[in-house]
Protein backbone atom coordinates (compact mmCIF):
# COMPACT_ATOMS: atom_id res chain seq x y z
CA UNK A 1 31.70 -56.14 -8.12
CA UNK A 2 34.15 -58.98 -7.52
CA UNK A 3 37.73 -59.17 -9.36
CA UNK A 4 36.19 -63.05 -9.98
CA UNK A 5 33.78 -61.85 -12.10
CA UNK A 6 35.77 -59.70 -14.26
CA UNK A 7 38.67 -62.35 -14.85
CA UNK A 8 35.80 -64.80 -15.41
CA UNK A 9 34.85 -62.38 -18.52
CA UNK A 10 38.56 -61.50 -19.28
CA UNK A 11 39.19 -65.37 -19.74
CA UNK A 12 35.86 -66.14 -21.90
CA UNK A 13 35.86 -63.38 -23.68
CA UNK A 14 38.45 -61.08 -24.82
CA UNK A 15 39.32 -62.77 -27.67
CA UNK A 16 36.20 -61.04 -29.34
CA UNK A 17 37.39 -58.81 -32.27
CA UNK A 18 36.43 -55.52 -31.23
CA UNK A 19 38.21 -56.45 -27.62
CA UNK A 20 41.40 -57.69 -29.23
CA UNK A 21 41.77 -54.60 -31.53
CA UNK A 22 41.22 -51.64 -28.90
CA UNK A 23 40.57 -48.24 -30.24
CA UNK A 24 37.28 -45.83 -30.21
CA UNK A 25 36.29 -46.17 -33.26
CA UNK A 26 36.48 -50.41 -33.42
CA UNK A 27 34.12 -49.85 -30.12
CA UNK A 28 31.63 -47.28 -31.92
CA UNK A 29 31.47 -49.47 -34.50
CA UNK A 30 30.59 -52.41 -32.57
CA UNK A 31 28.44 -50.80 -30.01
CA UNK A 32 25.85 -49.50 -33.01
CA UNK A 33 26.22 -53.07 -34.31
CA UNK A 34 25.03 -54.85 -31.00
CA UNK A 35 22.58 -52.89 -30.82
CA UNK A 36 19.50 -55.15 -31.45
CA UNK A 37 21.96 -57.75 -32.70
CA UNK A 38 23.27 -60.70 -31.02
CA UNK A 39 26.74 -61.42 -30.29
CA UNK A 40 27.47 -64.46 -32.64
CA UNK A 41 25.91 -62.44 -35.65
CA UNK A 42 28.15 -59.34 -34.99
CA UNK A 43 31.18 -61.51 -35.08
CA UNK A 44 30.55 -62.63 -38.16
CA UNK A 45 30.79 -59.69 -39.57
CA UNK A 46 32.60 -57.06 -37.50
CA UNK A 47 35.95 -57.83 -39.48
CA UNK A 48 34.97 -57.63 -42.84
CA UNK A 49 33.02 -54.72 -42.13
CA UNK A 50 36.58 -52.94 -40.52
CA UNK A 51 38.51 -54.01 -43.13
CA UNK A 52 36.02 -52.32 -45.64
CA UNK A 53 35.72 -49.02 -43.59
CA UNK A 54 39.54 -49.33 -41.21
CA UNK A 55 39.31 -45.99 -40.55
CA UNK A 56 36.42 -42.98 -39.36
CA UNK A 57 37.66 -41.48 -42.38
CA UNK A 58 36.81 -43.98 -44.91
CA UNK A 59 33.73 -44.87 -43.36
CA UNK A 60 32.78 -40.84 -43.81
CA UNK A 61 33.31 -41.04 -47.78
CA UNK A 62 30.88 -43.82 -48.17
CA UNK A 63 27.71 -43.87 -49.52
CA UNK A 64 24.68 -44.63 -47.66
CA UNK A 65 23.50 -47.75 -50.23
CA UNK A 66 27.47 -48.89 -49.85
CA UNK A 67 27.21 -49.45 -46.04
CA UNK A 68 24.06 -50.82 -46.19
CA UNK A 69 25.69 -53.11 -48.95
CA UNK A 70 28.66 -53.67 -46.30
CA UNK A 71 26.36 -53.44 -43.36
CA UNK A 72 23.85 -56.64 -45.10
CA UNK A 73 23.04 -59.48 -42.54
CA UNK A 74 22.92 -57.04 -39.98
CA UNK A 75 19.57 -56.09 -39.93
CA UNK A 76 17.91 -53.22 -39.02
CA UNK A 77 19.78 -50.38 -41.73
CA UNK A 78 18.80 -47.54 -39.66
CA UNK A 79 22.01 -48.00 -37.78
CA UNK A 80 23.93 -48.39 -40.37
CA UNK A 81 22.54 -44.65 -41.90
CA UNK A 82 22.90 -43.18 -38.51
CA UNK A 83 27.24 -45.44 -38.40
CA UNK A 84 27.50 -42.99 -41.70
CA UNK A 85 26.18 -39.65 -40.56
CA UNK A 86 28.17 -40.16 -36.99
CA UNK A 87 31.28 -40.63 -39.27
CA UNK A 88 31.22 -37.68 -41.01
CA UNK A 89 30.09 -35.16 -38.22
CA UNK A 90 33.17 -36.61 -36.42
CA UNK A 91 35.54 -35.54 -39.31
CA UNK A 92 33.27 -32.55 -40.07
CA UNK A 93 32.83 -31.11 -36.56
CA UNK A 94 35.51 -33.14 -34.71
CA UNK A 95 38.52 -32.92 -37.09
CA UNK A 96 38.14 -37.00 -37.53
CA UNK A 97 38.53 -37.72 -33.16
CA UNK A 98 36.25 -39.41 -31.66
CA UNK A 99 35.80 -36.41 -28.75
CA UNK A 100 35.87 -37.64 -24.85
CA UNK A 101 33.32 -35.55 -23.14
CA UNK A 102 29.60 -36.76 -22.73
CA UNK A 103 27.77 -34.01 -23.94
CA UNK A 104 29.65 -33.52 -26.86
CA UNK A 105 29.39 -37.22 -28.13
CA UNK A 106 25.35 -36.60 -27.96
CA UNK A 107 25.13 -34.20 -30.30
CA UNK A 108 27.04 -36.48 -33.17
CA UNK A 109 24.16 -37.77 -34.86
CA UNK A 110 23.77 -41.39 -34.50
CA UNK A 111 24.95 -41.56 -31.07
CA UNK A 112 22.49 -40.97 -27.73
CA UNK A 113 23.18 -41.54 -24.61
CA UNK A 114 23.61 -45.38 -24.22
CA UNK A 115 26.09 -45.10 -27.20
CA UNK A 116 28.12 -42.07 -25.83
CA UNK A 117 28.75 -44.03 -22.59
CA UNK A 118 29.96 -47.02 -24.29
CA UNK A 119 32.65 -45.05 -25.97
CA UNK A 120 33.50 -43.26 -22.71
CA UNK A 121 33.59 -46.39 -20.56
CA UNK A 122 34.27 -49.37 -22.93
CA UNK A 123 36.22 -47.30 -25.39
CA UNK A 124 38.53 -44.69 -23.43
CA UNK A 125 38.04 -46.82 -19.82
CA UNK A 126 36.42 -43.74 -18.22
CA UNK A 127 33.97 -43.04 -15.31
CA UNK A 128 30.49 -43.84 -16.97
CA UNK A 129 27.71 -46.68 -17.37
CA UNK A 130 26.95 -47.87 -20.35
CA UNK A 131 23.37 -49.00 -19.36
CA UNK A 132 22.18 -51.58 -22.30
CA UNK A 133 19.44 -54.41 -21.00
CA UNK A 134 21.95 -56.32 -19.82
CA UNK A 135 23.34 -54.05 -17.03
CA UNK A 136 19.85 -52.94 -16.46
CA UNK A 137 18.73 -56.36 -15.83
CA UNK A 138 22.15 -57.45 -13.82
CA UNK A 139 22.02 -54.59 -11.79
CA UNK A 140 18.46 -54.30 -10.96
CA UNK A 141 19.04 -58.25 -9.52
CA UNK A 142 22.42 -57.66 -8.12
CA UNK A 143 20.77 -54.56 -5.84
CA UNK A 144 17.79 -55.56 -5.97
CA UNK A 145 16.06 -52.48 -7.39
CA UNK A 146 12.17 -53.45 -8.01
CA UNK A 147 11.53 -50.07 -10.48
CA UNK A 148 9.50 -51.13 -13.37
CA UNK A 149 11.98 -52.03 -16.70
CA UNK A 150 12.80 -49.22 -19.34
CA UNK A 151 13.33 -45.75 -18.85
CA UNK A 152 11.95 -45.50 -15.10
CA UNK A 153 14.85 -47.67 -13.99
CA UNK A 154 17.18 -46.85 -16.55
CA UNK A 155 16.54 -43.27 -14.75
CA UNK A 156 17.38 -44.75 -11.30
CA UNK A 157 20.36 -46.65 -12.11
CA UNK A 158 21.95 -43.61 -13.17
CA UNK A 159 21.17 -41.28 -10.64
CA UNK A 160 22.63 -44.26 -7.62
CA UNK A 161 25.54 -44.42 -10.24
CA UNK A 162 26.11 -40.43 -10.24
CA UNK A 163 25.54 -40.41 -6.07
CA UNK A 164 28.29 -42.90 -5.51
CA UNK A 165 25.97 -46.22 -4.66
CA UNK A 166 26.75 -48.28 -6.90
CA UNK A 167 29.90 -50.52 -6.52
CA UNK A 168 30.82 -48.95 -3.40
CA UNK A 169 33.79 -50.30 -1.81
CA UNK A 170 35.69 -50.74 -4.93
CA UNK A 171 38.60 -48.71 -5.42
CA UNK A 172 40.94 -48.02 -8.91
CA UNK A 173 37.75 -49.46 -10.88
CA UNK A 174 38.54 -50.73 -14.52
CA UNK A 175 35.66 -49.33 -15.88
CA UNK A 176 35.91 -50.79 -19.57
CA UNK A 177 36.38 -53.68 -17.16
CA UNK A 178 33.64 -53.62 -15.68
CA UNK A 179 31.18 -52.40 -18.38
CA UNK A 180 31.67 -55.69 -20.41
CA UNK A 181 32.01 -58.12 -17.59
CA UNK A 182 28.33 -57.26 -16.16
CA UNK A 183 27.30 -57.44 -19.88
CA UNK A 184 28.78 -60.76 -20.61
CA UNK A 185 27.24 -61.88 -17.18
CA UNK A 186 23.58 -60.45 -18.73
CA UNK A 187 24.40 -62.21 -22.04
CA UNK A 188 25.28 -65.51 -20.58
CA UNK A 189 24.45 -66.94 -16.53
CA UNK A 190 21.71 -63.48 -15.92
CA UNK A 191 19.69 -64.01 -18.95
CA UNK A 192 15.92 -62.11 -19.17
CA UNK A 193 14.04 -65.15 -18.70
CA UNK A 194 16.40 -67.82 -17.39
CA UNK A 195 19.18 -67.53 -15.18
CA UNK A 196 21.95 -70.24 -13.88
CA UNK A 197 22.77 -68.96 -10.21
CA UNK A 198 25.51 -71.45 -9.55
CA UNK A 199 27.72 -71.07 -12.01
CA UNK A 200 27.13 -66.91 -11.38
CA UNK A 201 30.75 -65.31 -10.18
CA UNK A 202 28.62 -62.81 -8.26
CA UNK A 203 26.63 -65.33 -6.77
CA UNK A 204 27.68 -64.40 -3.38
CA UNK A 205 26.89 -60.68 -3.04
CA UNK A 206 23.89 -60.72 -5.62
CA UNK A 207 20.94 -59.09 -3.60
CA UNK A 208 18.52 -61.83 -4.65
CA UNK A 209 20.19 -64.93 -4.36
CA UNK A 210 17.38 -66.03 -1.98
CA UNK A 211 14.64 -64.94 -4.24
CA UNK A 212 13.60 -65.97 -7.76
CA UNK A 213 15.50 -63.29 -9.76
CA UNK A 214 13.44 -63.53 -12.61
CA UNK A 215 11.01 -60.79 -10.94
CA UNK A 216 13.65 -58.17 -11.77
CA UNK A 217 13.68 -56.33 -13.05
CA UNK A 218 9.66 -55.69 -12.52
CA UNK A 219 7.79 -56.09 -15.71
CA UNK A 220 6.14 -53.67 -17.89
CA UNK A 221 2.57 -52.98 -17.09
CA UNK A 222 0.72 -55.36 -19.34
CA UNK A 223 -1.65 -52.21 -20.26
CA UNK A 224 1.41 -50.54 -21.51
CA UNK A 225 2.65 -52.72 -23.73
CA UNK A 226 2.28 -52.10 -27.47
CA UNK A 227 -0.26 -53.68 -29.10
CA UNK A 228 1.28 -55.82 -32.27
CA UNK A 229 -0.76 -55.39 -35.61
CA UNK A 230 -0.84 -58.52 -37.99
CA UNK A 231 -0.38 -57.60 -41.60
CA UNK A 232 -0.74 -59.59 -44.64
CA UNK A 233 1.34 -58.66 -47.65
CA UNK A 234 2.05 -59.97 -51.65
CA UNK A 235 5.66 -60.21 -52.74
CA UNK A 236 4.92 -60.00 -56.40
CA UNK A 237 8.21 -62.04 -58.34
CA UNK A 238 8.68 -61.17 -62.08
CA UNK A 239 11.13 -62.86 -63.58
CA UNK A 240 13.29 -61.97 -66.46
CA UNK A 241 15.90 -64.90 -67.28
CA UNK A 242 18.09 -65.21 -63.78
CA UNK A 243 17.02 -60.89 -63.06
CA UNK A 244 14.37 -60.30 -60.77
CA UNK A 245 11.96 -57.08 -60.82
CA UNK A 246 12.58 -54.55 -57.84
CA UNK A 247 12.88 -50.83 -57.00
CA UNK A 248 14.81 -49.16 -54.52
CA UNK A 249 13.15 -48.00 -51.25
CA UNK A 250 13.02 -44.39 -50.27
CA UNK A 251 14.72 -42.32 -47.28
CA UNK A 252 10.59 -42.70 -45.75
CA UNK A 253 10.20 -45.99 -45.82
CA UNK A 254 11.29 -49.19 -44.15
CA UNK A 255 14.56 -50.31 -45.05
CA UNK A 256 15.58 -47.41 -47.13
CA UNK A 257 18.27 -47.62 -49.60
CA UNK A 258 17.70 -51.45 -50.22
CA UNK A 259 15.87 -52.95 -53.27
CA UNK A 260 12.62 -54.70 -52.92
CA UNK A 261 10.45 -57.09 -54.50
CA UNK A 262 6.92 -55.10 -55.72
CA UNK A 263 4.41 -55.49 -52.64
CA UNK A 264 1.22 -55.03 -51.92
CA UNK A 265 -1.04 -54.49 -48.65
CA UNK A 266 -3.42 -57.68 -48.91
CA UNK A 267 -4.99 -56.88 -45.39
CA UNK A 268 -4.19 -55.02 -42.14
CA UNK A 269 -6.09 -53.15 -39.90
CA UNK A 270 -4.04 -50.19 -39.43
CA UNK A 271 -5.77 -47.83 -41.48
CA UNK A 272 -2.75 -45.60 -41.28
CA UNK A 273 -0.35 -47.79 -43.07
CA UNK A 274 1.30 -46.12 -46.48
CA UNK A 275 4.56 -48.31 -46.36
CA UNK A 276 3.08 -50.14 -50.13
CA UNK A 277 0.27 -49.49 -51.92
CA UNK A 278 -3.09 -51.62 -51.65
CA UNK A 279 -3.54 -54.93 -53.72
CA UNK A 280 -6.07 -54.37 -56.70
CA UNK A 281 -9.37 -56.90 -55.82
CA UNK A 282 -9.84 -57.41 -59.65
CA UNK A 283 -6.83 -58.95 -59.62
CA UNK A 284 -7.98 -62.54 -58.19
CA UNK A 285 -6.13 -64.67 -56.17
CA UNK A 286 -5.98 -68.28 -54.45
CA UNK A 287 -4.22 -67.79 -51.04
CA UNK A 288 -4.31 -71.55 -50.74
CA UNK A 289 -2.06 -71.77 -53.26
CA UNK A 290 0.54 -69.56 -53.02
CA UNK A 291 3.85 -70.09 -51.34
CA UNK A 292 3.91 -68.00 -47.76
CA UNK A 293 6.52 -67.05 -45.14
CA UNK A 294 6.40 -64.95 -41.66
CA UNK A 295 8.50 -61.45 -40.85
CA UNK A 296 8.21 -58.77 -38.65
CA UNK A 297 9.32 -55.28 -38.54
CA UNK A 298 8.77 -52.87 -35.72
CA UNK A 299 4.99 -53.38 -34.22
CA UNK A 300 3.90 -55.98 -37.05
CA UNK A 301 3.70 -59.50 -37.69
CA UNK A 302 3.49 -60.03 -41.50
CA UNK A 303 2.69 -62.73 -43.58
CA UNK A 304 4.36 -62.76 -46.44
CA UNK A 305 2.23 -64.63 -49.32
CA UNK A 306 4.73 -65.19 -53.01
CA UNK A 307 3.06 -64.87 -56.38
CA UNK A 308 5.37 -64.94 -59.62
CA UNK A 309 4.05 -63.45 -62.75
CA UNK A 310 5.25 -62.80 -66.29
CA UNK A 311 6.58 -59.30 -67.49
CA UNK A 312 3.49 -59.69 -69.43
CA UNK A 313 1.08 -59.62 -67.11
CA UNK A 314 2.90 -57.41 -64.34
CA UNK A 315 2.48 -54.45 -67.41
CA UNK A 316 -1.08 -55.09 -68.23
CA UNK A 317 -2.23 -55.95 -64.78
CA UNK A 318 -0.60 -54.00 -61.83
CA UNK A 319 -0.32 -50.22 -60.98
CA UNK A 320 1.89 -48.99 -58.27
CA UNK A 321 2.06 -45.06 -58.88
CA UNK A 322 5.80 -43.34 -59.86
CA UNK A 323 8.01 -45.79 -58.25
CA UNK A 324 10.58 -46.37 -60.77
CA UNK A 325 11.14 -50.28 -61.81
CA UNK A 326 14.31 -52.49 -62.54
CA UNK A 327 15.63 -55.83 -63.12
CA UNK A 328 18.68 -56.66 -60.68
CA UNK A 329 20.65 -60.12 -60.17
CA UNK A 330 19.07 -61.98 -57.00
CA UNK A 331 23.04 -63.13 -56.31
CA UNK A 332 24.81 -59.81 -56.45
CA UNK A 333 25.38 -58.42 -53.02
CA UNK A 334 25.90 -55.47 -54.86
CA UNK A 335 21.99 -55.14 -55.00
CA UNK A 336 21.56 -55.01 -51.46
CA UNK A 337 17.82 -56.99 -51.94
CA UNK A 338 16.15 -56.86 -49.25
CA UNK A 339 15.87 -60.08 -46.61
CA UNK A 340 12.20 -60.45 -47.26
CA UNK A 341 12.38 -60.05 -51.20
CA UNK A 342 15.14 -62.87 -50.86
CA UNK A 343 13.07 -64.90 -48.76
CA UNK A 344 10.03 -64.70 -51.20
CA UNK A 345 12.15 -66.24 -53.81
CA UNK A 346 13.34 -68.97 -51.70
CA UNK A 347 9.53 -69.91 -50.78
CA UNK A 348 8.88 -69.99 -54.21
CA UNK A 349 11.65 -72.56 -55.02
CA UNK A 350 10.80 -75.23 -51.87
């Protein structure tokens, strides 16, 4: 790897905040952020979210509906759960330090094998690879390495890293360095499906400068990839004055610890599905009528269809087993509602 590519990244992009503040726990924090998240949505919130929680410590005391509170805009709250439970095994087991060995970081919960390299390498500038889908795209062009995407080349980046051939002929490597200037090169010239060759600081020594790069890394079998299941789903609103009817979703179900509009399964084909209960056909509707949106969560593509009823009729008319009701304030962030319920109620109002 060139020094030109590393000062290109050093001059474009250390000013982000979790580069500018250095320590181990500002780069676990941002590395479960990123994950799944882009760069320009983790900035806007990696400061407030430090200032909340400055140390391992105080992030450890917190409860799991606070830093989902603290962790809203995010998406995907899993991480946030699994930013909690690393916390307090680190004070628990770890006497509150982040600990420097591989195999010990894996067995914090929260943190596999992607994350406990990032600490290692980005964190403590160590010997590792912190192989997101940038570096395995970069370096699967840069070498050209023609192993299918995913774990099968994930597997056979690491075992050229461990034998020595990659980045040979580099000596005193920077290895936080070097980590986040191959990912800023995935992020911005070495993108998955475009790619801007000239402006590239590793132009020069890339393996398939003479090729389209966009083959590599090789794609996924088609055969292989999972199927997507469209689902169809009411966001019942009940209104009383500016309070909105919810409940608060359980450690099972998607997006746990938030509060969510009452929904129902209109239609799906996955027979399997026990996320909400099934809307009641005496209940008649007009689909042509009602306000809609689109979402998607893990393998399905929902659309989301509003209907707002009174308190009246929501008593008389709808069952949905033991879950426990309650009006909250649509405003508060202190209700952590969930993205979809406060998407329903902005359909509803265009």
């Amino acid at each position: 790897m060139s020094q030109e590519l590393i000062n290109w990244s050093k001059k474009n992009y250390s000013g982000l905040p979790w580069r500018r503040k250095r320590s181990l726990y500002n780069t676990l924090v941002s590395e479960i952020m990123l994950q799944q998240t882009t760069v320009g949505t983790v900035i806007n919130h990696f400061e407030s979210f430090i200032t909340k929680y400055p140390t391992i410590e105080s992030l450890s005391k917190t409860s799991e509906e606070e830093i989902c509170i603290a962790w809203k805009g995010l998406g995907y709250y899993r991480r946030a759960r699994n930013l909690r439970k690393a916390a307090i095994s680190i004070v628990e087991d770890f006497h509150g330090k982040i600990p420097l060995d591989f195999e010990k970081l894996k067995t914090i919960p929260g943190i596999g094998e992607y994350t406990a390299s990032a600490l290692l390498s980005i964190g403590a500038n160590k010997k590792a690879l912190a192989i997101d889908a940038n570096l395995e795209r970069v370096l699967s062009r840069i070498y050209r390495i023609s192993v299918e995407k995913g774990p099968k080349l994930q597997k056979e980046l690491k075992r050229l890293f461990e034998q020595g051939d990659l980045f040979k002929g580099r000596s005193n490597i920077n290895w936080r360095n070097l980590n986040e200037s191959l990912m800023d090169l995935g992020r911005v010239y070495c993108q998955a499906n475009k790619v801007d060759c000239l402006s590239c600081p590793l132009s020069k020594s890339c393996a398939v400068i003479d090729e389209d790069p966009l083959i590599y890394p090789k794609k996924l079998n088609q055969s292989k990839k999972r199927e997507s299941i469209d689902l169809e789903l009411i966001r019942v609103i009940v209104k009383k004055d500016d309070l909105l009817l919810a409940y608060k979703k359980s450690e099972k179900e998607w997006l746990s610890g938030q509060k969510e509009l009452p929904t129902f399964i209109l239609k799906t084909n996955d027979k399997n599905l026990s996320q909400y209960p099934y809307w009641n056909e005496q209940v008649k509707l007009n689909l042509g009528s009602l306000k809609k949106f689109k979402t998607g969560i893990t393998k399905y593509k929902i659309t989301n269809y509003v209907l707002e009823v009174s308190e009246e009729k929501w008593k008389k008319n709808f069952s949905y087993g033991k879950r426990r009701f309650f009006f909250v304030n649509p405003d508060s962030k202190d209700e952590n509602l969930s993205t979809s319920s406060t998407k329903a109620l902005i359909a509803l109002n265009n």
